[in-house]
Protein backbone atom coordinates (compact mmCIF):
# COMPACT_ATOMS: atom_id res chain seq x y z
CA UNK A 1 31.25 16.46 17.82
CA UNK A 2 28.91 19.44 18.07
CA UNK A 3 26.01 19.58 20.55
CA UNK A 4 22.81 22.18 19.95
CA UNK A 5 19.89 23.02 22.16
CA UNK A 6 17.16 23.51 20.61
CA UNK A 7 13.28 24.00 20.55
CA UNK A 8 10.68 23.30 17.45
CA UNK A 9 10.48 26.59 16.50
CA UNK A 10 13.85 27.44 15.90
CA UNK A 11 15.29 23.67 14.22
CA UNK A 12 15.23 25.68 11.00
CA UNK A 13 18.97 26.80 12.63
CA UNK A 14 20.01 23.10 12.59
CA UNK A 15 18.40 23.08 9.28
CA UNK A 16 20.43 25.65 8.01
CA UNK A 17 23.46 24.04 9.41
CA UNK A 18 23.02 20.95 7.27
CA UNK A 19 22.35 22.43 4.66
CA UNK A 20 25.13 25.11 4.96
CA UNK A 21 27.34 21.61 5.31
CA UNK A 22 26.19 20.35 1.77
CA UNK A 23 26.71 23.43 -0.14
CA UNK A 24 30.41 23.71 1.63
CA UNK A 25 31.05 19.85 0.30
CA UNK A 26 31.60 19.12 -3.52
CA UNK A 27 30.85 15.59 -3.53
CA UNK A 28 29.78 13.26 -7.12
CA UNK A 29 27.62 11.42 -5.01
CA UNK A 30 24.22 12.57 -2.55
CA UNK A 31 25.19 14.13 1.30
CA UNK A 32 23.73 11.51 3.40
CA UNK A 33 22.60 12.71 7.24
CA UNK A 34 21.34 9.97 9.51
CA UNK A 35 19.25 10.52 12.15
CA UNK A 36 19.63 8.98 15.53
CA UNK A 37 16.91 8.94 18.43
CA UNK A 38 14.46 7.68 20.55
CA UNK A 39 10.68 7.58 19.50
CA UNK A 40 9.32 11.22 19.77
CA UNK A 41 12.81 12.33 19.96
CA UNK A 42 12.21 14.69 17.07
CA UNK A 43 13.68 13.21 14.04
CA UNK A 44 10.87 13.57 11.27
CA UNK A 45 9.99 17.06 13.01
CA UNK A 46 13.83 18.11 12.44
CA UNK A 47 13.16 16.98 8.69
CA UNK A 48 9.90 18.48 8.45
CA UNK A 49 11.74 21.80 9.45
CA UNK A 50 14.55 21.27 6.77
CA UNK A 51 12.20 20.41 3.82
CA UNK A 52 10.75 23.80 4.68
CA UNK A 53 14.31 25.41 4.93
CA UNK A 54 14.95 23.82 1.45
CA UNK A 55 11.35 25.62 0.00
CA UNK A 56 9.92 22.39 -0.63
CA UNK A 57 6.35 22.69 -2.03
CA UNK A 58 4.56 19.24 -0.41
CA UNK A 59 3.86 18.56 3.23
CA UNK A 60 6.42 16.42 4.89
CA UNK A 61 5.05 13.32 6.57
CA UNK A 62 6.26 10.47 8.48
CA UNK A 63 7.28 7.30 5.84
CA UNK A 64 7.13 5.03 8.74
CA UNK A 65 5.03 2.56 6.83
CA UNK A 66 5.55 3.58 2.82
CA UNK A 67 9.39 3.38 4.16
CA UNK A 68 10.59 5.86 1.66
CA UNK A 69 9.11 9.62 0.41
CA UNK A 70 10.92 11.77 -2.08
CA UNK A 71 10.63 15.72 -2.61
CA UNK A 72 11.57 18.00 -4.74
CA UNK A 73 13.82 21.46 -3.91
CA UNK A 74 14.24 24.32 -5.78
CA UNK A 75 17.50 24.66 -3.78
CA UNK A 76 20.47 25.59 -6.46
CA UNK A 77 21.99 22.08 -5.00
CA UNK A 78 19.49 20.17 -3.45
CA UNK A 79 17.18 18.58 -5.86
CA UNK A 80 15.26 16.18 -3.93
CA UNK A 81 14.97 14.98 -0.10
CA UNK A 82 15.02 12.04 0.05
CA UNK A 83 13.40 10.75 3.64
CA UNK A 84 13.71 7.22 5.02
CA UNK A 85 12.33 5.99 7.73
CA UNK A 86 14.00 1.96 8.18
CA UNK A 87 11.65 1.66 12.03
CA UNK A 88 9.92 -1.17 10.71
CA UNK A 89 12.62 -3.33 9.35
CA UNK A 90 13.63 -6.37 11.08
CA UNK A 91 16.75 -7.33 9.28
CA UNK A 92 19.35 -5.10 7.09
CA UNK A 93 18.53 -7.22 4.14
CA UNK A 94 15.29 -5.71 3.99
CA UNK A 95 16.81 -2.58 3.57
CA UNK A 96 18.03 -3.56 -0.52
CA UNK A 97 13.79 -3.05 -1.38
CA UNK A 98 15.02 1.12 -1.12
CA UNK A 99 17.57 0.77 -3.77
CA UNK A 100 19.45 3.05 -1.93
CA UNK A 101 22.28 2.55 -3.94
CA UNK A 102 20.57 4.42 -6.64
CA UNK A 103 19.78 7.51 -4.57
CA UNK A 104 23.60 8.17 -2.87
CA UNK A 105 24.80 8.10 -6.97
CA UNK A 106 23.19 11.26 -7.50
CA UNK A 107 25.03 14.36 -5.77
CA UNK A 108 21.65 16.68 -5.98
CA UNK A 109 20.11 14.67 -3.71
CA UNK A 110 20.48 14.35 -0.04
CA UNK A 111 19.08 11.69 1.96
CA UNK A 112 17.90 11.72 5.67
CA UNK A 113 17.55 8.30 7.43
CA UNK A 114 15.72 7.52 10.16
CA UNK A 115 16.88 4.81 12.32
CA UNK A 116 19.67 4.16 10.26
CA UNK A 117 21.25 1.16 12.27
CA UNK A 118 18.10 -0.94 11.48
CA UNK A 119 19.63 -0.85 7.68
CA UNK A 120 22.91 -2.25 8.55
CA UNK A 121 25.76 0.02 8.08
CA UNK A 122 25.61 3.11 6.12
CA UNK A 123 28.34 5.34 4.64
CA UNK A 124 26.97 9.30 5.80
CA UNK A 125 28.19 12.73 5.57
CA UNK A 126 26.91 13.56 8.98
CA UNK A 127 24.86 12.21 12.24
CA UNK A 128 22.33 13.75 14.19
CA UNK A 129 21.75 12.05 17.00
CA UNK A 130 18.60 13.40 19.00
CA UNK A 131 17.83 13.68 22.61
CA UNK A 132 14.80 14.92 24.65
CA UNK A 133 15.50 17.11 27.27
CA UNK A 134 11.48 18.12 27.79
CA UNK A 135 8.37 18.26 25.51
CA UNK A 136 9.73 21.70 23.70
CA UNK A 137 13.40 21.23 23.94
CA UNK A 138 16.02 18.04 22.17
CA UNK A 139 19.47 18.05 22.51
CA UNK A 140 21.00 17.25 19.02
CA UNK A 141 24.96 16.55 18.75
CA UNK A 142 25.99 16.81 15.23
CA UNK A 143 28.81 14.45 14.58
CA UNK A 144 30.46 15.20 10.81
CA UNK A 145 32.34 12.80 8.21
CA UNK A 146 32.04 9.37 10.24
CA UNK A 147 34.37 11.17 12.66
């Protein structure tokens, strides 16, 4: 496991880590990142930065209540982002209205999850698991391959 300081401004270097670990990978299905964390912790801010990293045209929000957004790349690799936020679901089950299945069978895409145990277990590439250490500053250890 990794572990990375960093501040807001500069999570376009964890960005670029992630996305430096999907063009490293040849996989036939999508590169799947959850994202660990407390509220606030930084989680769609971190995904805000990498949408940005990845030159993607529309403003990133929070899917908290539409569950699931999807964004185009012009990335050579990354088609779309697709961003899930599972905060709201009560029991994995729920989970099967994302037809997630769909989204890992295509390797362009790469999907970040939000609060990823809520949706029962999940086969990912890599987990970022967010801490705060003050308003500016998160502690992010970056654990690869279900290691």
């Amino acid at each position: 496991m990794e572990t990375m300081i960093v501040k807001e401004e500069n999570l376009n270097l964890l960005a670029r880590k992630v996305i430096d670990k999907v063009e490293e990978k040849n996989k036939d299905e999508a590169f799947v990142v959850l994202l660990e964390g407390d509220l606030g912790a930084g989680k769609t801010t971190f995904t805000k930065h990498f949408a940005k990293c990845l030159e993607v045209a529309e403003e990133v929000s929070s899917p908290t209540f539409i569950l699931k957004k999807e964004y185009t790349s012009p990335h050579h690799k990354i088609k779309k982002v697709i961003h899930i936020d599972a905060y709201r679901f009560d029991n994995p089950k729920e989970a099967k209205i994302l037809r997630i299945e769909d989204d890992t069978k295509n390797k362009d895409n790469i999907i970040l999850i939000e609060w990823p145990a809520k949706m029962g277990y999940i086969k990912s590439d890599m987990v970022l698991f967010f801490e705060v250490i003050d308003e500016n500053t998160r502690e992010v250890k970056i654990k690869y391959d279900q290691e």
